[in-house]
C-alpha atoms as a PDB file:
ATOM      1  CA  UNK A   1       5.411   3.117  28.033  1.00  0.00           C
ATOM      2  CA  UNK A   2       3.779   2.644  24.463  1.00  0.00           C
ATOM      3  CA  UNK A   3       5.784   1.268  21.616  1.00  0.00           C
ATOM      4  CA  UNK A   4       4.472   1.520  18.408  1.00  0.00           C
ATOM      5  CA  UNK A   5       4.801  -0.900  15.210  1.00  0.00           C
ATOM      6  CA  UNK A   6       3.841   1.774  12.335  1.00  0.00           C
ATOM      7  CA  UNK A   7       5.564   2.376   9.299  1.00  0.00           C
ATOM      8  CA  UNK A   8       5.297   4.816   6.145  1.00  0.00           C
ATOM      9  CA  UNK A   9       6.970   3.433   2.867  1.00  0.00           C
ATOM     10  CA  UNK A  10       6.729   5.478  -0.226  1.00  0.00           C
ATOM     11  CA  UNK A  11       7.956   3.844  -3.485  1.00  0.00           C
ATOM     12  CA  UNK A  12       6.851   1.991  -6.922  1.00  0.00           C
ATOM     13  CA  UNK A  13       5.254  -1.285  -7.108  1.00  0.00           C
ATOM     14  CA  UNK A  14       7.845  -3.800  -8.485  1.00  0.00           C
ATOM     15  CA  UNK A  15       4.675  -6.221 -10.738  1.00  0.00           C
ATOM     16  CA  UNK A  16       1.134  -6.669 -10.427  1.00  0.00           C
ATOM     17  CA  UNK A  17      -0.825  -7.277  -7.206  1.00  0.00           C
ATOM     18  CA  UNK A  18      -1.021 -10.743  -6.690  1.00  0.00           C
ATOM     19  CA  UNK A  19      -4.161 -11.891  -5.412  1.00  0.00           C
ATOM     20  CA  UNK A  20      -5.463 -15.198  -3.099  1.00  0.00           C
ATOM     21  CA  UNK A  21      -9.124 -16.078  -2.264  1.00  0.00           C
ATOM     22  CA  UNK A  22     -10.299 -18.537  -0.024  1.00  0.00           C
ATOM     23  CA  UNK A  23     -13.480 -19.550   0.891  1.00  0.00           C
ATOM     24  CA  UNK A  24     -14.162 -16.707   3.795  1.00  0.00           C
ATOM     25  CA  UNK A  25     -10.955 -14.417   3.085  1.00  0.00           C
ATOM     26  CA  UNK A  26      -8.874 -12.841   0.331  1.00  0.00           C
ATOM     27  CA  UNK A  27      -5.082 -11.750   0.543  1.00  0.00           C
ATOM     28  CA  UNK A  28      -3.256  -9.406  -1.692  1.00  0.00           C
ATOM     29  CA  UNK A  29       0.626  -9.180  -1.592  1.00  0.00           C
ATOM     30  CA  UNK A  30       2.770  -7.286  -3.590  1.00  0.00           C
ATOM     31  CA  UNK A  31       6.436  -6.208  -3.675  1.00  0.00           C
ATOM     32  CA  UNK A  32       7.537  -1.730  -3.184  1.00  0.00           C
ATOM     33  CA  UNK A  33      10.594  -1.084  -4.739  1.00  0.00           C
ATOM     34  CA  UNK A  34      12.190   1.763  -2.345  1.00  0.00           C
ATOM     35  CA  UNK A  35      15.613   3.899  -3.201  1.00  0.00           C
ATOM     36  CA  UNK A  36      17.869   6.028  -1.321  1.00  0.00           C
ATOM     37  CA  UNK A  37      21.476   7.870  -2.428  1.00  0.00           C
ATOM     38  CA  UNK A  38      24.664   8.278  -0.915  1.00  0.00           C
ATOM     39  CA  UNK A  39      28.558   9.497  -1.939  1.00  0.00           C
ATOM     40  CA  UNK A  40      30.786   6.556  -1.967  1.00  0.00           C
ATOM     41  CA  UNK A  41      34.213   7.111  -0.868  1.00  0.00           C
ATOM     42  CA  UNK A  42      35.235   8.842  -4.496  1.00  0.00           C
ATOM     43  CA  UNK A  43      32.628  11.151  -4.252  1.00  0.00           C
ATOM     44  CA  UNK A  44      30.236   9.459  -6.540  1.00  0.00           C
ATOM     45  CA  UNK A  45      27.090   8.906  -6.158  1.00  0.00           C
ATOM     46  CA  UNK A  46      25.170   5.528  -5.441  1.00  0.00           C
ATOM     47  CA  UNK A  47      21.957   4.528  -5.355  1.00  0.00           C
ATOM     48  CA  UNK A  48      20.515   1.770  -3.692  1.00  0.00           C
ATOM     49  CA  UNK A  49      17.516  -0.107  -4.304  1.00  0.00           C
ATOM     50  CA  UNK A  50      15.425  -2.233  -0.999  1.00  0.00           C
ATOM     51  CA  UNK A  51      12.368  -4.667  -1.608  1.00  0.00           C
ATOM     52  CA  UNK A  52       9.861  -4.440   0.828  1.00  0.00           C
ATOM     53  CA  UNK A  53       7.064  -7.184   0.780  1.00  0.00           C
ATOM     54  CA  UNK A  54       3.824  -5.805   1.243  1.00  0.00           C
ATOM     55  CA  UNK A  55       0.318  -7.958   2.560  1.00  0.00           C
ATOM     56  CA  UNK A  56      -3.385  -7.619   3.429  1.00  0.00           C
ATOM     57  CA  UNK A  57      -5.855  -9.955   4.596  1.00  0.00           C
ATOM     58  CA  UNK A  58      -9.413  -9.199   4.378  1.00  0.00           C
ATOM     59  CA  UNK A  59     -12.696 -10.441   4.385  1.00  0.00           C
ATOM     60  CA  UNK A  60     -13.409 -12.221   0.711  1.00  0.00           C
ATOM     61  CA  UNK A  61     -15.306  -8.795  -0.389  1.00  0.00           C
ATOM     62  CA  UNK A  62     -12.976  -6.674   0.772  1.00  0.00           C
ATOM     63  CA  UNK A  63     -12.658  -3.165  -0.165  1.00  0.00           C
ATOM     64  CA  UNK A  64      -9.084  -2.508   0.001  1.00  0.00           C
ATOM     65  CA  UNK A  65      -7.970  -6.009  -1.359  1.00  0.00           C
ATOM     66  CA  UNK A  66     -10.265  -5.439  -4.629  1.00  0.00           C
ATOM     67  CA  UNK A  67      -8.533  -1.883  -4.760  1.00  0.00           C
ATOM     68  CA  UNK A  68      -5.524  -2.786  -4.618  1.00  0.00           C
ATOM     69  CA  UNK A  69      -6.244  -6.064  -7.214  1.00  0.00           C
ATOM     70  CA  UNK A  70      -7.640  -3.554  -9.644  1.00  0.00           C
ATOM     71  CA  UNK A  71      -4.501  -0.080  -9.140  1.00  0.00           C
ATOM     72  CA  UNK A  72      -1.726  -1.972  -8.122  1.00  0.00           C
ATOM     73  CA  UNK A  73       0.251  -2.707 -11.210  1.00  0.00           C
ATOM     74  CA  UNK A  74       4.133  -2.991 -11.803  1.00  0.00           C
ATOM     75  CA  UNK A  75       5.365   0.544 -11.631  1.00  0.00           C
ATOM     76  CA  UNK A  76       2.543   2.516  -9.843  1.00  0.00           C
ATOM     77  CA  UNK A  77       3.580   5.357  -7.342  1.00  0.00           C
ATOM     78  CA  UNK A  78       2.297   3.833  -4.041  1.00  0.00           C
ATOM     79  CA  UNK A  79       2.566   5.224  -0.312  1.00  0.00           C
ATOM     80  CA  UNK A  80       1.959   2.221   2.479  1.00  0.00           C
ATOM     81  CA  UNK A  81       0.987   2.882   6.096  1.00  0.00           C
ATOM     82  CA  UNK A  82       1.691  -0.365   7.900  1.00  0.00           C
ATOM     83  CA  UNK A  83       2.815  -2.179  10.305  1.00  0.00           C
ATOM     84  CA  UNK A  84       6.216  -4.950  10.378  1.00  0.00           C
ATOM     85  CA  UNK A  85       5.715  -8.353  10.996  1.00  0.00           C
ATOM     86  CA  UNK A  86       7.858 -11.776  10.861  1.00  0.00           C
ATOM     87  CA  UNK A  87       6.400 -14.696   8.927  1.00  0.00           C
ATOM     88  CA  UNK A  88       8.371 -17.821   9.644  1.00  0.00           C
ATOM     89  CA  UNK A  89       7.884 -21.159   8.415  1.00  0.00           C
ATOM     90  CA  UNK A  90       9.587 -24.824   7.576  1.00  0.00           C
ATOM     91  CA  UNK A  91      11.611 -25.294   4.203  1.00  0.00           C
ATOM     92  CA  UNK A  92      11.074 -28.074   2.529  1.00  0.00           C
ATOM     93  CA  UNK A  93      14.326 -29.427   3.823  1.00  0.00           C
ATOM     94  CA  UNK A  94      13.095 -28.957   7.507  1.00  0.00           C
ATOM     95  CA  UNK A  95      14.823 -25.233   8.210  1.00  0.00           C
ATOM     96  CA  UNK A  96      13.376 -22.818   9.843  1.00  0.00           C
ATOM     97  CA  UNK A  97      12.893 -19.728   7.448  1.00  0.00           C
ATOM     98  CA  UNK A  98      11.215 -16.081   8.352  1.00  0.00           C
ATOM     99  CA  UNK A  99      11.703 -12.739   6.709  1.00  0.00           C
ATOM    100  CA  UNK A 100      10.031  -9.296   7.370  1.00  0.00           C
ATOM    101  CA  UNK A 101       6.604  -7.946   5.573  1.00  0.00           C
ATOM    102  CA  UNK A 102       4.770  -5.017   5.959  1.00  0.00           C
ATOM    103  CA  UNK A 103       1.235  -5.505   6.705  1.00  0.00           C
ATOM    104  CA  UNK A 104      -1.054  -3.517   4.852  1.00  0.00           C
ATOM    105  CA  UNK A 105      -2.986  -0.698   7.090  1.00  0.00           C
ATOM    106  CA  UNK A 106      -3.589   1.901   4.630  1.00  0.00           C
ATOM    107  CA  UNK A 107      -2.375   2.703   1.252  1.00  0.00           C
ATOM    108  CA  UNK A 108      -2.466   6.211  -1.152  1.00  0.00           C
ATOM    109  CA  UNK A 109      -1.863   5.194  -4.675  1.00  0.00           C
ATOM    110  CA  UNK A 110      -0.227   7.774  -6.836  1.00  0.00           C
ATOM    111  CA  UNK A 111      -3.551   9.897  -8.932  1.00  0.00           C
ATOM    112  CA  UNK A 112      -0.947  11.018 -11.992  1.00  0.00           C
ATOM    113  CA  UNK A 113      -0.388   7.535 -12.474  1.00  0.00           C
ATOM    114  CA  UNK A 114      -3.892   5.723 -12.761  1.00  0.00           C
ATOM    115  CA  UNK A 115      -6.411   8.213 -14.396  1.00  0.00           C
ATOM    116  CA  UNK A 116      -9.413   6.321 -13.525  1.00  0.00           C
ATOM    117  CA  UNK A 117      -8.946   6.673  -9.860  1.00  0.00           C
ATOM    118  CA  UNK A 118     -11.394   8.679  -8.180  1.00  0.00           C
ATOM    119  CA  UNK A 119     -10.178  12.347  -7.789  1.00  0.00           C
ATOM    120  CA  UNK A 120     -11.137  14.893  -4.464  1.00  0.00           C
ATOM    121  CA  UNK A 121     -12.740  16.855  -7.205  1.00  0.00           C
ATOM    122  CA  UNK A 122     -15.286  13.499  -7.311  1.00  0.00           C
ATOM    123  CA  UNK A 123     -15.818  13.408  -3.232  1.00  0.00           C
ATOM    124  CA  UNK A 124     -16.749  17.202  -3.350  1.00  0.00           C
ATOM    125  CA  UNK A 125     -19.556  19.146  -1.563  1.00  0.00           C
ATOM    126  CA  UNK A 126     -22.851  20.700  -3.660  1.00  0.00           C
ATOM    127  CA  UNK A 127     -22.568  24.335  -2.899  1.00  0.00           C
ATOM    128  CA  UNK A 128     -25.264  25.334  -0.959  1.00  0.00           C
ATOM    129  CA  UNK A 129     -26.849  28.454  -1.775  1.00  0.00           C
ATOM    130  CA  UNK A 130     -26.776  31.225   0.499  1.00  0.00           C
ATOM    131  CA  UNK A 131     -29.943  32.539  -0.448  1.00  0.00           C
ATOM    132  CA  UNK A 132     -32.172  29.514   0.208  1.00  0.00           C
ATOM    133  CA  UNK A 133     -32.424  28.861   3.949  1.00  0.00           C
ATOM    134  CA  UNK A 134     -35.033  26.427   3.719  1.00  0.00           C
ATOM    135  CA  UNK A 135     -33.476  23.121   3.170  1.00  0.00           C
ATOM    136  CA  UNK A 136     -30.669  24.238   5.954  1.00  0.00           C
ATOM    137  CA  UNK A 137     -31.714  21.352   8.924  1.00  0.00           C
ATOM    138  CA  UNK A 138     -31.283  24.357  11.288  1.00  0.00           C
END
């Protein structure tokens, strides 16, 4: 049996990418606000806000860390494919410390809120025309 690691978060992006680069690879992190309702036991209701830490690691030119350096500011609409992983590491004081992230597989940032993202309408086919058959490879 196959179990899978794959998650979809949909949310807004609680600051500004933050952005590491080494000599042979880059990282960008940043934090996705996500909320969800219920009625408490008077009927009212709630809303509750969860922080989910988000990562990449690429190579030092890559595509989706300089995308998400140059879209992902505090605010934008963002949906995350990932995956969940535990970072641990030592404190300071010598304790052992993890928490959960989501690593970074694919990402769909939010067109209404960052104009000068490429649209489909940029990405679209020339028409061909019907009546010239000549240029068809076939």
């Amino acid at each position: 049996m196959i179990y899978q690691n794959k998650v979809f978060i949909q949310g807004r992006s609680g600051k500004d990418a933050e952005i590491l680069r080494k000599e042979s690879f880059s990282v960008a992190s940043f934090s996705l606000a996500t909320e969800r309702s219920y009625k408490d036991k008077d009927g009212e209701f709630q809303k509750v806000t969860e922080w989910h830490d988000i990562k990449t690691v690429g190579k030092i030119d890559s595509k989706l860390v300089n995308l998400i350096e140059k879209h992902v500011k505090k605010g934008t609409e963002i949906l995350v494919e990932g995956r969940i992983e535990t970072e641990r590491w030592e404190s300071k004081e010598g304790e052992n410390r993890s928490k959960k992230v989501i690593i970074l597989i694919g990402i769909d940032i939010d067109y209404l809120s960052n104009k000068d993202l490429p649209t489909p309408e940029d990405y679209k086919q020339p028409e061909l025309d019907s009546n010239n058959t000549d240029s068809l490879p076939f």
